[in-house]
C-alpha atoms as a PDB file:
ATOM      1  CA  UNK A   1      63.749  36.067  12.648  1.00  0.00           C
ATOM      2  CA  UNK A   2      63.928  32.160  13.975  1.00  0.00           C
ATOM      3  CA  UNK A   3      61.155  33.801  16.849  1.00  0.00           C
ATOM      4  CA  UNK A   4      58.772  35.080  13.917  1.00  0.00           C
ATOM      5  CA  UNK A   5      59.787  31.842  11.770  1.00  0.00           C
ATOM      6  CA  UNK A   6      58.305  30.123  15.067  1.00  0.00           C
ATOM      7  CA  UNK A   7      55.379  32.343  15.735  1.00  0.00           C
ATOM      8  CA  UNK A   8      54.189  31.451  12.297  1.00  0.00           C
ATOM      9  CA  UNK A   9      54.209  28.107  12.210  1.00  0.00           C
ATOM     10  CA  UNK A  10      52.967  27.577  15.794  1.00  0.00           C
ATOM     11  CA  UNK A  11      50.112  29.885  14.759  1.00  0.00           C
ATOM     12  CA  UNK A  12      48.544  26.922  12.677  1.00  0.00           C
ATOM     13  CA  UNK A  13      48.271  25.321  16.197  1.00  0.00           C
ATOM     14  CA  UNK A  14      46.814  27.824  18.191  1.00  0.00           C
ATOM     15  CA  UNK A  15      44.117  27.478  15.502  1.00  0.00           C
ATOM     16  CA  UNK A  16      43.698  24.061  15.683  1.00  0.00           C
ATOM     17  CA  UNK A  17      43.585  24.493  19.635  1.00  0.00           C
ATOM     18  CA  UNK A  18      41.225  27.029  19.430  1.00  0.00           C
ATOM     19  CA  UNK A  19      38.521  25.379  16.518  1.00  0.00           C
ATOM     20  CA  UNK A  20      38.896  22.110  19.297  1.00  0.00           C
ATOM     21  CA  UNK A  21      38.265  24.031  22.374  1.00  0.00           C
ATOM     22  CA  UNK A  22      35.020  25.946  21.211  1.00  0.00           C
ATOM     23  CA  UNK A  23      33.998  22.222  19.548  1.00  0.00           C
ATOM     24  CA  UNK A  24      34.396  20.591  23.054  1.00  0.00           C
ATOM     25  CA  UNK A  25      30.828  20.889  24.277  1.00  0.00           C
ATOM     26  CA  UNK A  26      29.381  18.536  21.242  1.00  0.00           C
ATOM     27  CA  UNK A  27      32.476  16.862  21.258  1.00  0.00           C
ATOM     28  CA  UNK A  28      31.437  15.690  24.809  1.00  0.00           C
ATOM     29  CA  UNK A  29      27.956  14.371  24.035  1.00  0.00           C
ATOM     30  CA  UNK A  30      28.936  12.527  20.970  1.00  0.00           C
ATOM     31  CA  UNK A  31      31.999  10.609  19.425  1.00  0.00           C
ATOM     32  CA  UNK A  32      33.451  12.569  16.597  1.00  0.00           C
ATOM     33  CA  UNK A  33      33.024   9.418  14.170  1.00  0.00           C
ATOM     34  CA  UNK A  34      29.102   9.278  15.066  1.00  0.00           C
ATOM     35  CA  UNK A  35      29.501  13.410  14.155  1.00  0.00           C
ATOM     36  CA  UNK A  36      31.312  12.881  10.292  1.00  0.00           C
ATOM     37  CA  UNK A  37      28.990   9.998   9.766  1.00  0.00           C
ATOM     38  CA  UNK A  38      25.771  11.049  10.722  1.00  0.00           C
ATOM     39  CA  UNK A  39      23.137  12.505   8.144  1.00  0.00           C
ATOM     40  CA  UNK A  40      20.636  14.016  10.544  1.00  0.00           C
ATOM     41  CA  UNK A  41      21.116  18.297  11.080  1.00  0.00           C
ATOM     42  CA  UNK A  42      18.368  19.190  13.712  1.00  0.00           C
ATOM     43  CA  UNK A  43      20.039  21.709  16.083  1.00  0.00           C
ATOM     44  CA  UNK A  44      16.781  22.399  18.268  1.00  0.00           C
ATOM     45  CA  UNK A  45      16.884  18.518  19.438  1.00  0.00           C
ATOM     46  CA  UNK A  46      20.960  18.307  19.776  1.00  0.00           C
ATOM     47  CA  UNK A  47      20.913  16.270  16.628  1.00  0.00           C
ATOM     48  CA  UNK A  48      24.427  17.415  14.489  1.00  0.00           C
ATOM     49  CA  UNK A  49      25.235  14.938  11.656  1.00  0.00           C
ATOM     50  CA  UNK A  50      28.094  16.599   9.418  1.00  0.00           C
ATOM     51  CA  UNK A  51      28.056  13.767   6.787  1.00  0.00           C
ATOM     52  CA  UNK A  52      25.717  15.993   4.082  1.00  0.00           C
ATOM     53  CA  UNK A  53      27.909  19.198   4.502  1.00  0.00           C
ATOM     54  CA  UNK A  54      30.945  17.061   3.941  1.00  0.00           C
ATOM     55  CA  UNK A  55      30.145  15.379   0.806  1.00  0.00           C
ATOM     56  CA  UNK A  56      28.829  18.780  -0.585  1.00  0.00           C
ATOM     57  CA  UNK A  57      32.512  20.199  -0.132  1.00  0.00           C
ATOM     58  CA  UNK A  58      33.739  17.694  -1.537  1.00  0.00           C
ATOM     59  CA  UNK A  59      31.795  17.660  -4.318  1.00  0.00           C
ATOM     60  CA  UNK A  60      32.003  21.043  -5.481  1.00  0.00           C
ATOM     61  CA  UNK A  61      35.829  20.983  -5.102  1.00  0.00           C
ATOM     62  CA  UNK A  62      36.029  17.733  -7.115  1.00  0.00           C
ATOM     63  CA  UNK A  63      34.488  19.028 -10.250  1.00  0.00           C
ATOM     64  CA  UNK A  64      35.969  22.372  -9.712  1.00  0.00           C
ATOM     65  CA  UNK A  65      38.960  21.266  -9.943  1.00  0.00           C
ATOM     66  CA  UNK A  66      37.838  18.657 -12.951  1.00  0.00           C
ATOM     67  CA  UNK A  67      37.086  21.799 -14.621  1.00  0.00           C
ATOM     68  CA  UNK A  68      39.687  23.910 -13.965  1.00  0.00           C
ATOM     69  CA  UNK A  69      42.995  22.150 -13.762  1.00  0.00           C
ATOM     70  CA  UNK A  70      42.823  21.157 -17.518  1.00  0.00           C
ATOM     71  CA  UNK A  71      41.905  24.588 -18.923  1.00  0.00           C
ATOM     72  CA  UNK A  72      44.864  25.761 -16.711  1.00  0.00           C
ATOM     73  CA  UNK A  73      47.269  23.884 -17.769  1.00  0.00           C
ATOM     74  CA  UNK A  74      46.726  24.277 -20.990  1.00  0.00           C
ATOM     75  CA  UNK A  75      46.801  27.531 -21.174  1.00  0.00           C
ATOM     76  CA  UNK A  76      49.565  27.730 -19.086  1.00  0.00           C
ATOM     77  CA  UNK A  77      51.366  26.165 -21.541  1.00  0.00           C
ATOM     78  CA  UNK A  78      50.518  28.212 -24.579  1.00  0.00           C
ATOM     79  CA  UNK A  79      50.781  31.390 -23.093  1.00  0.00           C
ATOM     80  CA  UNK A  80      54.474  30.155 -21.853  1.00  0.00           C
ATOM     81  CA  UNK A  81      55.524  27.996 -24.807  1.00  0.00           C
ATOM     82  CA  UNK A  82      53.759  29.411 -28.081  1.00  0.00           C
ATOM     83  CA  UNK A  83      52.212  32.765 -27.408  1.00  0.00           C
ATOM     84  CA  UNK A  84      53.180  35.709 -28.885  1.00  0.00           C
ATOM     85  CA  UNK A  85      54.297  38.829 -26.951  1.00  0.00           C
ATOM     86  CA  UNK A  86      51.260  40.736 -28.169  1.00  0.00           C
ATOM     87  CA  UNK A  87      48.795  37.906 -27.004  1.00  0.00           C
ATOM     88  CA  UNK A  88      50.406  37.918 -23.789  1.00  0.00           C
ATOM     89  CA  UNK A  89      49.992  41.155 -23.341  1.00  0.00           C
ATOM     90  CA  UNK A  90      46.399  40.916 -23.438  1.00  0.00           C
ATOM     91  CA  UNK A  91      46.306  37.831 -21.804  1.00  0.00           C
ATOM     92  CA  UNK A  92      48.078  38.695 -18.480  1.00  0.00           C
ATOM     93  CA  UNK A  93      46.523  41.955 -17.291  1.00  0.00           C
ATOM     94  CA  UNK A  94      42.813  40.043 -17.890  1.00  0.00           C
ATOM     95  CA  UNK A  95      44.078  37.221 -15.810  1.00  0.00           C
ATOM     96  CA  UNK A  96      44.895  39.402 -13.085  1.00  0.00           C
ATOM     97  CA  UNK A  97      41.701  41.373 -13.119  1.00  0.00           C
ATOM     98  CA  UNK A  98      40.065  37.786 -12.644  1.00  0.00           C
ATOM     99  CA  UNK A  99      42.211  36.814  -9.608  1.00  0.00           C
ATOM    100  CA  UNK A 100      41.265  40.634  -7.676  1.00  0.00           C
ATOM    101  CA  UNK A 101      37.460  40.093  -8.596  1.00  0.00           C
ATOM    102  CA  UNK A 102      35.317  40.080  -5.002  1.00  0.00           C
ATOM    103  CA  UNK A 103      33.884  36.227  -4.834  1.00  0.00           C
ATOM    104  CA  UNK A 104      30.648  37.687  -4.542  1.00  0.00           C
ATOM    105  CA  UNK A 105      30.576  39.170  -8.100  1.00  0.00           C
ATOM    106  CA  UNK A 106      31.472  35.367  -9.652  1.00  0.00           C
ATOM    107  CA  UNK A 107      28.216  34.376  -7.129  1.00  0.00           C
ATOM    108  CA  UNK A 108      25.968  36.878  -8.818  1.00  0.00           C
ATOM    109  CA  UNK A 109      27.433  35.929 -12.448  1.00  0.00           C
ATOM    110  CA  UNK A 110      26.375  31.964 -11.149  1.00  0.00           C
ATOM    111  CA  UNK A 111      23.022  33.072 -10.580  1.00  0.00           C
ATOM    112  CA  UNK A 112      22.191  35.281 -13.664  1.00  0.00           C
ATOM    113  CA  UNK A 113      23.843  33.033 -15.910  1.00  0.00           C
ATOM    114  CA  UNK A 114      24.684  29.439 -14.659  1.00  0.00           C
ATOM    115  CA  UNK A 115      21.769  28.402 -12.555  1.00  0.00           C
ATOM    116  CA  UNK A 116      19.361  29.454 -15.214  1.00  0.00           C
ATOM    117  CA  UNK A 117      21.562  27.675 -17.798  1.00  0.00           C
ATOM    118  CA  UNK A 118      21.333  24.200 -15.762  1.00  0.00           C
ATOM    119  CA  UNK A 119      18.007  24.815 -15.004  1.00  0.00           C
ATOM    120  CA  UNK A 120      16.814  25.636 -18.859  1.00  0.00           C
ATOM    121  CA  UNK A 121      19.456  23.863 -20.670  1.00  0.00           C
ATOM    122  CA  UNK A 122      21.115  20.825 -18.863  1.00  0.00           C
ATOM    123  CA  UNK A 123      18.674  19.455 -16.577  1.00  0.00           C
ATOM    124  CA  UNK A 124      15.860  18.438 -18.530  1.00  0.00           C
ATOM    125  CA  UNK A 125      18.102  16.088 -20.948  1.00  0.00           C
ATOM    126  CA  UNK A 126      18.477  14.161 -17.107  1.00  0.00           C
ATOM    127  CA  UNK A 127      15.566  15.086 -14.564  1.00  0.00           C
ATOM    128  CA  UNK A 128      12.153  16.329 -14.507  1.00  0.00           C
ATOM    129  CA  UNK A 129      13.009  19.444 -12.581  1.00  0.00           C
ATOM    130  CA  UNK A 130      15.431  21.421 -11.377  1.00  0.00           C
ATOM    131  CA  UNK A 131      16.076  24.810 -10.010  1.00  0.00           C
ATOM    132  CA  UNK A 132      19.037  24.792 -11.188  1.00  0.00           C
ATOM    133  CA  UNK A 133      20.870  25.676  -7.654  1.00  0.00           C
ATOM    134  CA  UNK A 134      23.275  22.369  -8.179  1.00  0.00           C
ATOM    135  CA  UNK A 135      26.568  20.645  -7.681  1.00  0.00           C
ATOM    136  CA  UNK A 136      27.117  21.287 -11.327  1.00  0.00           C
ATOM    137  CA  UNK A 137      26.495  25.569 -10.516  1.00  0.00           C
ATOM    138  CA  UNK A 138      28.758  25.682  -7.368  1.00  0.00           C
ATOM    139  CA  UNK A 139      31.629  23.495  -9.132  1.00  0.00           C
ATOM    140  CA  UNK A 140      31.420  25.967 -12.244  1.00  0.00           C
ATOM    141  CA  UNK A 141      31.342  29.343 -10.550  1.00  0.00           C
ATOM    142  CA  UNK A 142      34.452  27.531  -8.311  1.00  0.00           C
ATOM    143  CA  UNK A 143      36.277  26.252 -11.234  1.00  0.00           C
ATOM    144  CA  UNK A 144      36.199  29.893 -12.803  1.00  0.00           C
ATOM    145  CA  UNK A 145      37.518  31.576  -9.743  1.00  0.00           C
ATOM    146  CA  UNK A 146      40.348  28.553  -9.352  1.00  0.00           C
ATOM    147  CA  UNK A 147      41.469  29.158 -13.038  1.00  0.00           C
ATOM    148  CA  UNK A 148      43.137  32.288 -12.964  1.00  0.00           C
ATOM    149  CA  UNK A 149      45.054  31.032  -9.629  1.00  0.00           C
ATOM    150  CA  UNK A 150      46.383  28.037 -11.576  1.00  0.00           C
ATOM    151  CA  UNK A 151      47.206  29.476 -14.966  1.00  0.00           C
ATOM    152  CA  UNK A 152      49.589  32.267 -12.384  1.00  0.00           C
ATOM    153  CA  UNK A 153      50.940  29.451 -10.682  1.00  0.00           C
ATOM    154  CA  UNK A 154      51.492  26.985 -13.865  1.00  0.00           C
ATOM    155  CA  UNK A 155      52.883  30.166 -15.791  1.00  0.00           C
ATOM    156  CA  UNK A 156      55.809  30.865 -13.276  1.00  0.00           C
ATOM    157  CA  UNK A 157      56.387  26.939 -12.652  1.00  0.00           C
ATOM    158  CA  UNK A 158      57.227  26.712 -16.376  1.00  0.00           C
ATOM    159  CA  UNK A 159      59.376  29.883 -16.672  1.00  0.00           C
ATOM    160  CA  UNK A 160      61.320  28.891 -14.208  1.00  0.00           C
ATOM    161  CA  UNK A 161      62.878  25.922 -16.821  1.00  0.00           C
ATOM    162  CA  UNK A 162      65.939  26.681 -18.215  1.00  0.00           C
ATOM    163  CA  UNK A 163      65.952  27.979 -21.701  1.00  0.00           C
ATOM    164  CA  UNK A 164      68.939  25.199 -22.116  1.00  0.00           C
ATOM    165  CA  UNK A 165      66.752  22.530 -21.599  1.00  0.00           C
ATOM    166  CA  UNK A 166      64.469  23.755 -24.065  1.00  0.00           C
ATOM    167  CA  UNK A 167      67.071  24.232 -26.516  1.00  0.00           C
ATOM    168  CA  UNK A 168      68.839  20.729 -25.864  1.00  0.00           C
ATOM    169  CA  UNK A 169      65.714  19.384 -26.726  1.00  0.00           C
ATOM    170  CA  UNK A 170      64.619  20.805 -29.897  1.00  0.00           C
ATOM    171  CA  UNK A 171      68.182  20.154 -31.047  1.00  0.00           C
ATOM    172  CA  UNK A 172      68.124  16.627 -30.941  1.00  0.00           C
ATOM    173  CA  UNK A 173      64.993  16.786 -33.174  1.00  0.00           C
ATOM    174  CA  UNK A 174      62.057  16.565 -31.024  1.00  0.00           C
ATOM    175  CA  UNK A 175      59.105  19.273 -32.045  1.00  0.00           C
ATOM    176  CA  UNK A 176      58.121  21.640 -29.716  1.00  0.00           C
ATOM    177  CA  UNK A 177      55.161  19.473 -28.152  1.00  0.00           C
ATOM    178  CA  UNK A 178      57.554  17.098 -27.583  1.00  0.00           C
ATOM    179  CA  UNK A 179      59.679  19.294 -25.646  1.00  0.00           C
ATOM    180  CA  UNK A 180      57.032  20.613 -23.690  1.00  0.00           C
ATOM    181  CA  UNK A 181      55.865  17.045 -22.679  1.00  0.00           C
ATOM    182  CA  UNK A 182      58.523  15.719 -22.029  1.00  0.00           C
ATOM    183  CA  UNK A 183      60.824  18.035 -20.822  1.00  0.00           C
ATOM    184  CA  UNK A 184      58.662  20.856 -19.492  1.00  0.00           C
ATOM    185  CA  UNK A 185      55.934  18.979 -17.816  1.00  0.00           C
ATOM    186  CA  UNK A 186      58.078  16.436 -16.368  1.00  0.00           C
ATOM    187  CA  UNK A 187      60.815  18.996 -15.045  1.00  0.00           C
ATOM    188  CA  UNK A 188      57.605  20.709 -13.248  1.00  0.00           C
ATOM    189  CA  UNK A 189      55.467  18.216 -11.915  1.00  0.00           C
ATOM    190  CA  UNK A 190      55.695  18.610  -8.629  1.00  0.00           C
ATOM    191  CA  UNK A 191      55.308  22.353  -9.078  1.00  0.00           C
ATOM    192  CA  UNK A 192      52.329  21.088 -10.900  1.00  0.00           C
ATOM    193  CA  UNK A 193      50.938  19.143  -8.036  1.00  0.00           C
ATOM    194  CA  UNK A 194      51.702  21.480  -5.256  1.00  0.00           C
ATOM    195  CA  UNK A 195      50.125  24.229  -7.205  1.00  0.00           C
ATOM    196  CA  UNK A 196      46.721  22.032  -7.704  1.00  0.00           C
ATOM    197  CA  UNK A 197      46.576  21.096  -3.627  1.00  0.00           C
ATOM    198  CA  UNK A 198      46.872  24.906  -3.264  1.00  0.00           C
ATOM    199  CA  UNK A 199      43.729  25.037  -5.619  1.00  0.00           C
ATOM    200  CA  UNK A 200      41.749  22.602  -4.246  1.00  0.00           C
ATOM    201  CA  UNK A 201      42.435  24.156  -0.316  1.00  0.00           C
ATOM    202  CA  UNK A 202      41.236  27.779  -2.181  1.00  0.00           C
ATOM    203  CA  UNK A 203      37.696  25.687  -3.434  1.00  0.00           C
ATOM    204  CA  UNK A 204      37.722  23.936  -0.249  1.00  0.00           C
ATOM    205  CA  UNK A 205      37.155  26.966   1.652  1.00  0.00           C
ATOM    206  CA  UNK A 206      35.306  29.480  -0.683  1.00  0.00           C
ATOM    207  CA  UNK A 207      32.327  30.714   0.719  1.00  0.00           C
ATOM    208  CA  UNK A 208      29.711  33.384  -0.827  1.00  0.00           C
ATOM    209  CA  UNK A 209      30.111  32.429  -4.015  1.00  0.00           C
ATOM    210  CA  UNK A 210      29.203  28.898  -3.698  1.00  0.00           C
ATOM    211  CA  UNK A 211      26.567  30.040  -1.358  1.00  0.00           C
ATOM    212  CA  UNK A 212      24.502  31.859  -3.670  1.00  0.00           C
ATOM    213  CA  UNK A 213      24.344  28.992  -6.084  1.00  0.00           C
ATOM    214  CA  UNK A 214      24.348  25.451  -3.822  1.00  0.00           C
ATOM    215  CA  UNK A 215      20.835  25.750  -2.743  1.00  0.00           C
ATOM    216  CA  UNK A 216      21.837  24.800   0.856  1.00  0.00           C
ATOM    217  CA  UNK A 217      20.027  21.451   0.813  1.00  0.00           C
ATOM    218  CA  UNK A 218      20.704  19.341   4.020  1.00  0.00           C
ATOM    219  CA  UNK A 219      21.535  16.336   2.075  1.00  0.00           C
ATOM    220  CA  UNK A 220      23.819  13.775   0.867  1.00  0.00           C
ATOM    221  CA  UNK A 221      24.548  14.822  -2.971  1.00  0.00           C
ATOM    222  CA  UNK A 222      24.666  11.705  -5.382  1.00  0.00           C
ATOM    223  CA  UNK A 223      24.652  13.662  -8.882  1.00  0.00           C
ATOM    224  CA  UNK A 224      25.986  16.717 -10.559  1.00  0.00           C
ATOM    225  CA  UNK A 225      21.910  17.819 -10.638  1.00  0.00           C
ATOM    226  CA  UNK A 226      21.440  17.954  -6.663  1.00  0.00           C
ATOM    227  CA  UNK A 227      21.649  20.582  -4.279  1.00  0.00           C
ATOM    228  CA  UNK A 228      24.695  20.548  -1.725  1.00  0.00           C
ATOM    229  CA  UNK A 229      25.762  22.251   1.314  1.00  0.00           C
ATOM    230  CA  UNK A 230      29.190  22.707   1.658  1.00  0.00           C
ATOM    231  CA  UNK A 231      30.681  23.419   5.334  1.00  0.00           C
ATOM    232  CA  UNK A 232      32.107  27.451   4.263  1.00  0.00           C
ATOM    233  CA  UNK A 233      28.105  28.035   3.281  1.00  0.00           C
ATOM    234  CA  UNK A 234      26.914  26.326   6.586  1.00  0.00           C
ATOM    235  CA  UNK A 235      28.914  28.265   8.809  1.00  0.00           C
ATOM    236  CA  UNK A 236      28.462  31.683   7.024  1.00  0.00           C
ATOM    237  CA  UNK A 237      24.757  30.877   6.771  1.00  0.00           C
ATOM    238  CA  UNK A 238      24.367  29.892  10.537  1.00  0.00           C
ATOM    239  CA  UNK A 239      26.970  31.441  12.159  1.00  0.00           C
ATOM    240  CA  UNK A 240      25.623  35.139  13.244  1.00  0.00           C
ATOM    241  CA  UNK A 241      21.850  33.710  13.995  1.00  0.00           C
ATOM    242  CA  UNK A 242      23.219  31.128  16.513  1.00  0.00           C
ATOM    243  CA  UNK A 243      25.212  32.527  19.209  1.00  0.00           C
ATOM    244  CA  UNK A 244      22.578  32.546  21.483  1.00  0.00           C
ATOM    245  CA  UNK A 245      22.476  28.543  21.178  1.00  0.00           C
ATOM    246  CA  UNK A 246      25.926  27.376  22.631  1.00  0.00           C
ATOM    247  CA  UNK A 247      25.536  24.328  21.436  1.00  0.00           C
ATOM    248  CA  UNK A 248      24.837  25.321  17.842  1.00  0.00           C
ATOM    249  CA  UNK A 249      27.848  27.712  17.875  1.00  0.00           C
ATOM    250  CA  UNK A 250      30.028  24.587  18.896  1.00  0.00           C
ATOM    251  CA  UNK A 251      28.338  22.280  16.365  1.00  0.00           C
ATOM    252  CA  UNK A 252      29.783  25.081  14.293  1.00  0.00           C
ATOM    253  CA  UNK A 253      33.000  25.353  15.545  1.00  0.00           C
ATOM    254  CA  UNK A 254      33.751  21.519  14.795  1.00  0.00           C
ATOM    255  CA  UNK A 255      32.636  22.056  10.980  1.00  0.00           C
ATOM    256  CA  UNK A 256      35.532  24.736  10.961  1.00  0.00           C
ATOM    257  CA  UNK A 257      37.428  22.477  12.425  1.00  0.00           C
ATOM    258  CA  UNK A 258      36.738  19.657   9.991  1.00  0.00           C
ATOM    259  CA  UNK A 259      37.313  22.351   7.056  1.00  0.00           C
ATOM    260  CA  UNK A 260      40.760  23.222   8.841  1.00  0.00           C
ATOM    261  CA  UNK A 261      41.815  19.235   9.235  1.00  0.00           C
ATOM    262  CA  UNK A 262      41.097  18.633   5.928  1.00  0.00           C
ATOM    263  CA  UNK A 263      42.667  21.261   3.789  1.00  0.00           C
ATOM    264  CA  UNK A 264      45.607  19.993   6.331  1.00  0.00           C
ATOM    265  CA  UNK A 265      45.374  16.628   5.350  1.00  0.00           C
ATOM    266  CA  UNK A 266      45.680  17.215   1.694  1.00  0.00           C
ATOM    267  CA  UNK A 267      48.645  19.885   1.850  1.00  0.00           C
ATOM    268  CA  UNK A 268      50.359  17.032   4.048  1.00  0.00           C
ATOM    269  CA  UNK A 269      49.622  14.061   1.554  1.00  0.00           C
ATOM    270  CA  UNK A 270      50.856  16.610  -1.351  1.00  0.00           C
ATOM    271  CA  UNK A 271      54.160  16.866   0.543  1.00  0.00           C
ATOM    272  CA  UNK A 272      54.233  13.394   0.764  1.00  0.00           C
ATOM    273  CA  UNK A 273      53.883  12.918  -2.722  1.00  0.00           C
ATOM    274  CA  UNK A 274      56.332  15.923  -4.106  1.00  0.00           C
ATOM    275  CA  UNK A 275      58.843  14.567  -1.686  1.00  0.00           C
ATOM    276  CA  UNK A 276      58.565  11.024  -3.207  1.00  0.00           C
ATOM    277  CA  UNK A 277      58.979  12.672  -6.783  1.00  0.00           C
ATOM    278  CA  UNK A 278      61.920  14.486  -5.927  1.00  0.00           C
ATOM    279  CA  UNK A 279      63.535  11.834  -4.063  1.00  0.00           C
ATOM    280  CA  UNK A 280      62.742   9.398  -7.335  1.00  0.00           C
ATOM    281  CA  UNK A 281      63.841  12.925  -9.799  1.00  0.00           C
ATOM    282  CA  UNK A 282      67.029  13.289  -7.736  1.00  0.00           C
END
């Protein structure tokens, strides 16, 4: 068992290793900082700025998550705290059937509905034109796939409260909102927190769906209403076509390997933080 333990954590290296080795031969003609802060993306003249794709992830997962994490929560904490057994019911089995949806069918559901909603509806109170293939469409269709994920998560962080607490609570007067604020959400928060990283490494690396409904514009994003291109939809969009370019594959290679170093970087800084919180809890 300590050999498997091992073999699975070492495994997170041998990835890293890996993504680094195949990114060595554009590694070697430029610095990585000139890589993450360059805007220019011509592969037929060696050219590989990363700066464009990496805003774009980061945009989509930012309002993803600006989306989803308060709709979570709060229903989270109805379904735990005031639901009734019957709505439950109901509730649960449709939240499942969301989580074991194919990502694909939420990209087609972005197109058909949410692009031609931005396009029709939001974008001409803003812009002259737009087709609609936005920030705004890839951080929807990824807050909608996040949600179920979170409300799963939230729901078994706030069962797991004892019923004692609950009951202290209420009987020293406080209502039930009360309760929940104070006792609840505070008892949980670093569930809470660690949950929400989880969420935002799941958006991070989600690929088809946001895809379908970016528009894969090489360019820096500075609205809601512009195209992106997140790193998942340039390496799925790039990857297959390129082999015969060694280069190119590499170039590709390092955005996985940016993708992997961040999602790392945020599940380490969330550890940070839930370790601070328990240490100031304790």
């Amino acid at each position: 068992m300590l050999v498997l333990t091992l073999f699975s954590v070492l495994f997170v290296a041998v990835m890293f290793v890996g993504l680094y080795l195949k990114s060595a031969p554009v590694l070697e003609g430029k610095s990585v900082w000139t890589l993450l802060t360059a805007s220019e993306w011509r592969p037929m003249k060696g050219e590989f700025g990363f700066f464009p794709f990496i805003t774009g992830t980061l945009w989509a997962t930012m309002v993803a998550i600006l989306l989803a994490l308060p709709v979570s929560l709060l229903t989270a904490i109805y379904l735990t705290e005031y639901a009734k057994p019957v709505v439950k019911k109901f509730v649960f089995p449709a939240l499942d059937i969301l989580a074991g949806l194919p990502s694909v069918i939420y990209g087609v559901w972005g197109v058909l509905v949410i692009v031609p909603w931005i396009s029709q509806r939001v974008a001409p109170h803003f812009v002259e034109f737009s087709t609609g293939y936005t920030v705004m469409a890839a951080g929807i269709v990824l807050g909608v796939m996040v949600i179920p994920l979170l409300v799963s998560l939230f729901i078994e962080i706030f069962s797991s409260v004892p019923k004692e607490l609950r009951e202290a609570s209420l009987s020293l007067g406080a209502t039930r909102w009360q309760t929940t604020r104070r006792v609840v959400l505070r008892q949980t928060l670093p569930g809470i927190m660690a949950s929400t990283v989880l969420a935002i490494s799941r958006a991070m690396g989600e690929t088809i769906a946001v895809l379908m409904v970016c528009g894969c514009v090489i360019g820096v994003p500075h609205g809601l209403l512009d195209a992106c291109y997140p790193l998942p939809a340039l390496i799925a969009n790039n990857y297959g076509e390129m082999l015969s370019m060694p280069l190119y594959e590499s170039a590709l290679m390092f955005a996985a390997l940016i993708l992997f170093v961040v999602v790392l970087i945020f599940n380490l800084l969330s550890r940070m933080v839930l370790y601070r919180i328990e240490k100031k809890n304790a």
